[in-house]
Structures are given as structure tokens and as C-alpha cells.
Protein backbone atom coordinates (compact mmCIF):
# COMPACT_ATOMS: atom_id res chain seq x y z
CA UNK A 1 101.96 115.65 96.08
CA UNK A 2 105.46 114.73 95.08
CA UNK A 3 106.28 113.72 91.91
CA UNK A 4 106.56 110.06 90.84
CA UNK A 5 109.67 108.00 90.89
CA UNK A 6 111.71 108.37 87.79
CA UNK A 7 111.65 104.62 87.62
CA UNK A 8 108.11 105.05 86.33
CA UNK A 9 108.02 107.99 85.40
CA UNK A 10 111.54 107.76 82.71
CA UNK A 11 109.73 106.49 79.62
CA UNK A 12 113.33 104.25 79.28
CA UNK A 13 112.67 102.79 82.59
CA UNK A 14 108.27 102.72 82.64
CA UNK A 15 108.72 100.59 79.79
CA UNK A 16 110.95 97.88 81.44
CA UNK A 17 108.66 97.98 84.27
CA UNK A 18 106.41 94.85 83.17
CA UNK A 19 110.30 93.14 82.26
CA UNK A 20 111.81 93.30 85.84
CA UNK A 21 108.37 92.79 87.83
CA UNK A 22 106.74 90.43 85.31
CA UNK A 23 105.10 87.95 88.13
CA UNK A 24 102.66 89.43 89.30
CA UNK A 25 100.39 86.96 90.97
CA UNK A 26 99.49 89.04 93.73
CA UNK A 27 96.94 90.67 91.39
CA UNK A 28 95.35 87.53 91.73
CA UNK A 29 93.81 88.33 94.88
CA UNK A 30 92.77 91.75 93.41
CA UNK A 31 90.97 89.57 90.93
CA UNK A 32 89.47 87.70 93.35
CA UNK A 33 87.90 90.44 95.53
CA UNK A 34 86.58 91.98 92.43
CA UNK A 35 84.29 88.92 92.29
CA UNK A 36 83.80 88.40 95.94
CA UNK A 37 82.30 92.14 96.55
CA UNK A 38 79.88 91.91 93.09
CA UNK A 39 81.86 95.34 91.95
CA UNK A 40 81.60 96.19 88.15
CA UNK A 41 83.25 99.65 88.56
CA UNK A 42 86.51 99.81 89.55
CA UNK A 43 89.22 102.64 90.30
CA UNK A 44 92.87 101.19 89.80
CA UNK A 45 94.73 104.37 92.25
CA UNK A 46 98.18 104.22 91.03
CA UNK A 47 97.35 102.01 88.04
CA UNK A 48 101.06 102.10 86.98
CA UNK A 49 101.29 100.04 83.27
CA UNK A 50 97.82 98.85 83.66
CA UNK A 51 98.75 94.93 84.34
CA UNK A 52 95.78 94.79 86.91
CA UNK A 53 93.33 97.48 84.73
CA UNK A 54 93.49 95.44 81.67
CA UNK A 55 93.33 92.15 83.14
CA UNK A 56 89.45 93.92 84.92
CA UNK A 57 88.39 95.13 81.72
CA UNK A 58 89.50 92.16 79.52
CA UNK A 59 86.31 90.84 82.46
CA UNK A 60 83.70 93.22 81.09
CA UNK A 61 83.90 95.47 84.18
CA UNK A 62 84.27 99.61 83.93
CA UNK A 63 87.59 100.42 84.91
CA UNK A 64 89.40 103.56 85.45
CA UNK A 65 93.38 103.60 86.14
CA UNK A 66 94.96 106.86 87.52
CA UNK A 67 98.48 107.46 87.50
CA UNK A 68 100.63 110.59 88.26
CA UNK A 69 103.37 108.73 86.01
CA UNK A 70 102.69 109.88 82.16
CA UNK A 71 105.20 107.18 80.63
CA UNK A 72 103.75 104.35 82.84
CA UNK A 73 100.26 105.36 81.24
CA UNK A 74 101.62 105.50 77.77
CA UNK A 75 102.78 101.97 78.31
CA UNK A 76 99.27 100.62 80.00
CA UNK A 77 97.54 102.40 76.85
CA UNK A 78 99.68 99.56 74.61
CA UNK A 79 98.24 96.84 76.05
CA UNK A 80 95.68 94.73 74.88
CA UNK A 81 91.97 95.95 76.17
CA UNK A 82 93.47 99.29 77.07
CA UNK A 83 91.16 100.60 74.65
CA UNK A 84 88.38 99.63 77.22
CA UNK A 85 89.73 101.48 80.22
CA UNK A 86 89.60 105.06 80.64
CA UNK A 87 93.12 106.40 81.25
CA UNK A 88 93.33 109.46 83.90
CA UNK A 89 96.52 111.53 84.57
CA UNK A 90 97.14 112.34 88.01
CA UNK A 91 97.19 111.35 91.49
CA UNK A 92 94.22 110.47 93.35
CA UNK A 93 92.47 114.31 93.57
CA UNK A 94 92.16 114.18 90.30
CA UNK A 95 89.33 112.45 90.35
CA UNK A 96 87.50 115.26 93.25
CA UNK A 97 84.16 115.59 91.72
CA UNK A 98 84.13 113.63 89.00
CA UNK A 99 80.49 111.31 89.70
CA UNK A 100 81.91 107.90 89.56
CA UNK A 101 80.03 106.42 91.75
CA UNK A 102 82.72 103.02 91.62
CA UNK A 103 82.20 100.40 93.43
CA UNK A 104 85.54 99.27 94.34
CA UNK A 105 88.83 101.43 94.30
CA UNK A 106 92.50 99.79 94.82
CA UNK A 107 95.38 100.65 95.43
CA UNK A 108 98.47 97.19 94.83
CA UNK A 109 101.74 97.24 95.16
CA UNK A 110 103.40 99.87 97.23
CA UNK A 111 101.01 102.38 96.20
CA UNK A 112 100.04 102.86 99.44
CA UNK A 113 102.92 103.83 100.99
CA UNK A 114 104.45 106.29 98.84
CA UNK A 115 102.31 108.99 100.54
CA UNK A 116 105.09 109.82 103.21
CA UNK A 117 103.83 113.29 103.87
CA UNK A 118 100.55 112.65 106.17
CA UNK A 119 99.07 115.82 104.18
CA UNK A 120 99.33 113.57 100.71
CA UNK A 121 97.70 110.93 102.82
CA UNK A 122 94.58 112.07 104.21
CA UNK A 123 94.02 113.73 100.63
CA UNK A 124 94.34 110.64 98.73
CA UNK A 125 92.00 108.90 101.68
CA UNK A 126 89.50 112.01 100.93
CA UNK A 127 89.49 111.40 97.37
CA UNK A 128 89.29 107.43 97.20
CA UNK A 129 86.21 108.13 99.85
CA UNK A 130 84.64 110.98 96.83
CA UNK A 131 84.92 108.22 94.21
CA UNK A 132 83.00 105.83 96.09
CA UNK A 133 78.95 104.63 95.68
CA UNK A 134 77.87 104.56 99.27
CA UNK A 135 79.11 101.46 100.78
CA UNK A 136 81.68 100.97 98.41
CA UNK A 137 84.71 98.91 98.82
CA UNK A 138 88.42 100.15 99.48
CA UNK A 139 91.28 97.48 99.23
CA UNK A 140 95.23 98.18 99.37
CA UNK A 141 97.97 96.46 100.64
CA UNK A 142 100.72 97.51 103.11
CA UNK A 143 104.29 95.82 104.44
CA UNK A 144 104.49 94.78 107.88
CA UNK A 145 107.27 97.38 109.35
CA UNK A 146 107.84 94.04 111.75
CA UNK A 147 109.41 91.93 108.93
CA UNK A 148 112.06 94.15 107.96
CA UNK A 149 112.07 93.08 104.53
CA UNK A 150 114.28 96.04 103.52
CA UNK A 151 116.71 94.15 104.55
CA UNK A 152 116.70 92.23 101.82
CA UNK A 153 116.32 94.62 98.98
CA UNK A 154 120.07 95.26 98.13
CA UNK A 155 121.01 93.62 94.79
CA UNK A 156 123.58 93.38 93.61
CA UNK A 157 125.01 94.72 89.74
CA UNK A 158 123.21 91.94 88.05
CA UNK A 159 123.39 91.73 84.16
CA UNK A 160 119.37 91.52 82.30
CA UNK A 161 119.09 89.92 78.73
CA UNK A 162 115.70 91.93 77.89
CA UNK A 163 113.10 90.74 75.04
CA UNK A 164 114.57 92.60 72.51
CA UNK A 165 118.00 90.64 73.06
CA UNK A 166 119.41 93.48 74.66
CA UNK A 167 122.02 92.95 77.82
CA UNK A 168 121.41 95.58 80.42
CA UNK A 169 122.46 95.77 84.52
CA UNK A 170 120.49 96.71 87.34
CA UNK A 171 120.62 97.09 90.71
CA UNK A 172 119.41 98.33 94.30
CA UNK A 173 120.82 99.56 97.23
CA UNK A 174 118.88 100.70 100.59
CA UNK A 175 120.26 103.96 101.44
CA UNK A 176 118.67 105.13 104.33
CA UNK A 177 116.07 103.33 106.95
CA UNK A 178 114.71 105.98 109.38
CA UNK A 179 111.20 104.43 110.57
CA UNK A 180 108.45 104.76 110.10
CA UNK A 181 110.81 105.68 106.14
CA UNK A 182 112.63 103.45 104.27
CA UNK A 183 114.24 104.70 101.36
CA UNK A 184 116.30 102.40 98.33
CA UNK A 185 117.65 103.79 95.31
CA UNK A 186 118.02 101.81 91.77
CA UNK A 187 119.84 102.24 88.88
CA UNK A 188 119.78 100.50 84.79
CA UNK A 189 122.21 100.70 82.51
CA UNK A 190 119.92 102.30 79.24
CA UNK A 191 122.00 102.54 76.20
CA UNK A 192 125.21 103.20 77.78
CA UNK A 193 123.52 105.66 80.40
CA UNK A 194 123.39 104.93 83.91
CA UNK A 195 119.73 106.24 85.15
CA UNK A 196 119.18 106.50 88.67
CA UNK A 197 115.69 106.12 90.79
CA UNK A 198 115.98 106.92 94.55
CA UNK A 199 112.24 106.02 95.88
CA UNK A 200 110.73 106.65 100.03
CA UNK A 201 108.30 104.05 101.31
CA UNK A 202 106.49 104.51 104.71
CA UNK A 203 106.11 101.69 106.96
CA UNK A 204 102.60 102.65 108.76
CA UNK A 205 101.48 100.41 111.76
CA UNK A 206 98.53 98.63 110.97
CA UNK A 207 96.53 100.29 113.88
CA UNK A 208 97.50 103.91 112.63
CA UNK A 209 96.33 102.65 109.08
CA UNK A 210 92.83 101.65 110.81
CA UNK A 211 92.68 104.69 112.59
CA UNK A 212 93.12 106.91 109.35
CA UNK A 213 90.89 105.15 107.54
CA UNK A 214 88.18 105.65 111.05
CA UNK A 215 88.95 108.66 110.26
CA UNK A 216 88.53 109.70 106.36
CA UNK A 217 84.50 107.71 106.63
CA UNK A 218 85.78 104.23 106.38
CA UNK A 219 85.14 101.33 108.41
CA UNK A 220 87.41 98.39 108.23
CA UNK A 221 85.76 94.86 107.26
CA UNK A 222 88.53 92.86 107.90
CA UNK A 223 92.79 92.84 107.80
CA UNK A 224 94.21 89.68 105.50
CA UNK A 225 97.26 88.19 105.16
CA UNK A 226 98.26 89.16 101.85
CA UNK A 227 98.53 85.38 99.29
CA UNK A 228 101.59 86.38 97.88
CA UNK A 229 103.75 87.49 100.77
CA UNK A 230 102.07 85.74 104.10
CA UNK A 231 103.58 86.96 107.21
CA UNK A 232 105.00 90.20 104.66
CA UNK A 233 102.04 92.48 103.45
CA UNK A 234 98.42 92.91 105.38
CA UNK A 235 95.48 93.64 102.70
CA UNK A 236 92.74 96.19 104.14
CA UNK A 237 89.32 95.38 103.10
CA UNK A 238 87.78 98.52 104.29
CA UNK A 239 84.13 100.14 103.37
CA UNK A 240 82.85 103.65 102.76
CA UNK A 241 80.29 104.52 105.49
């Protein structure tokens, strides 16, 4: 698969993640169907700095984050209760026949749609199916390609005071939008140094994503409105069959 964005995986930008994205009440809903669906094992696919694997365990549960990003894990392995997740380096086939028998895998954020190629896809659908108990639960979220939100990505050069006092400038610019792709790039000032992340999202239709999943041993239980962005982001509650 390709490798991850160097805005998670530069340790000078992974650790700045949490800084820049710090509200993240949309794992509130992740929270939330953790508790609805009775699941004590749970596989955080593309785990990132662990806000949403910590936040499980800190609950008692058994959680396992995966991320292809190393310095995104290094953060999520500083956090408090990391000690009580197991930490796995990789994209979702790493976990091919390991016997987790989890009860719940998810997959927040844009996770879900960095897997442009179809190829990455289906292989990532195979190996969230392999990590399953029978009847286990699959949740991720994906934008609506009808709202267009791209459109209001671009940000300006804005100046950042970080925790440590710090000043630094970001911004983001969408360079290219050839559907079902989308792509934006990024850049921080670090130290003087200009770094640069160029990321690719695909914008799948939400009857192609029910069809893949039809088609990987899933059956859909039911297409929400994601809390955080109504009318933005769908949330697939889907089940292994």
C-alpha cells in the first residue's frame, strides 16, 4: 500500500498532530457505539496518535491500534493508558492471521478514504473481515462527495502559538480535484524549515461503499449521519456475516 502522509508520518509534524486537530468530538460517537454493540475488543485501523485507543482502554476494554505511520505511534505510546493498548506497525494486513477474534474494528477520520487504489481497498476490507469474531461489528466514516467540502479546505498562511510557546505557520491548499480524488497539500514552518505534506482522499459513493462491503462478507446494519458533521460524513455500521 502506499506509504503514509509525511504529515504523520514526519516525527516534527506526528507530534503536532493532537495541536492542530485537538477537538475531536467526533470520537464521541466511536465511544458511543463501543457501548451500544457490548464490544470489549476493539481494532483502532489507522489508530494515528491513539486519541480514540487510549480514551477505549482508559474503559477497561482490549484495544489494539494499527498504524502504517511509525512517528504517529511513537506519539500514541506517550499517552496516558498507552501502556494498556497493544501498539501494531502496519497497515491493516498486518494483522492477516493473527487470532483476534475483536469484536469491533474502526476505522475515524479519513482513514477510510486514503485507500485510492481499489487493490489497497479490498485488502484492507479482507483483513478488517480476518480480525473479526463472527458477527462482529465494522464502523468507519466517509465524506459525502455531494457536499463538496474541499472547497473549503484552503487556508490560508496562518501563524500557530504552540504549547511550548513556540510561533509556527501553517497552511493548505487543494491542488487538484479529479473525482472520485481529491488531493490538498499542507505545509508548517518547523524550526525555520518549511515541510510539505501533499495527501489523496477518495470520495466513494455511498452505494459503491455498500456494494464493497456486500462484497468482502459484510452486511450493512444501517448508514448514519455522522454527529459531528450532519449533512458532511455518513458512518457505516456494517457486520461480518
Amino acid at each position: 500500500m502506499r506509504p503514509p502522509d509525511t504529515a504523520f508520518a514526519d516525527p516534527r509534524l506526528a507530534v503536532l498532530y493532537d495541536v492542530f486537530d485537538d477537538d475531536r468530538r467526533d470520537l464521541d460517537a466511536y465511544e458511543a457505539i463501543v457501548d451500544e454493540v457490548g464490544a470489549r475488543t476493539v481494532v483502532d485501523i489507522g489508530c494515528g496518535t491513539g486519541s480514540l485507543a487510549v480514551r477505549l482502554a482508559a474503559l477497561g476494554l482490549r484495544v489494539i491500534g494499527v498504524d502504517p505511520a511509525l512517528a504517529s505511534l511513537e506519539v500514541a505510546r506517550s499517552k496516558p493508558h498507552a501502556d494498556q493498548v497493544e501498539w501494531v506497525h502496519g497497515d491493516a494486513t498486518v494483522l492477516d492471521g493473527r487470532p483476534v477474534g475483536a469484536d469491533l474494528a474502526v476505522m475515524t477520520g479519513n482513514v477510510a478514504q486514503v485507500f485510492v487504489d481499489d487493490a489497497d481497498w479490498s485488502a484492507t476490507l479482507d483483513s478488517v473481515r480476518g480480525c473479526l469474531r463472527n458477527e462482529g461489528w465494522f464502523v468507519f466514516e466517509t465524506r459525502r462527495p455531494q457536499a463538496r467540502d474541499w472547497e473549503h479546505w484552503d487556508i490560508a498562511p496562518t501563524s500557530v502559538v504552540l504549547p511550548s510557546g513556540e510561533r509556527t505557520v501553517v497552511s493548505r491548499t487543494v491542488i487538484a480535484v479529479e473525482p472520485p480524488l481529491v488531493t490538498f497539500e499542507s505545509t508548517t514552518v518547523v524550526a525555520g524549515e518549511q515541510v510539505t505534506s501533499a495527501s489523496t482522499l477518495r470520495f466513494r459513493e455511498p452505494q459503491e461503499i455498500e456494494d464493497d462491503l456486500a462484497g468482502h462478507g459484510f452486511r450493512v446494519v444501517e448508514v448514519r449521519e455522522a454527529p459531528d458533521r450532519p449533512g458532511k460524513e455518513l458512518v457505516f455500521v456494517a457486520r461480518r456475516g
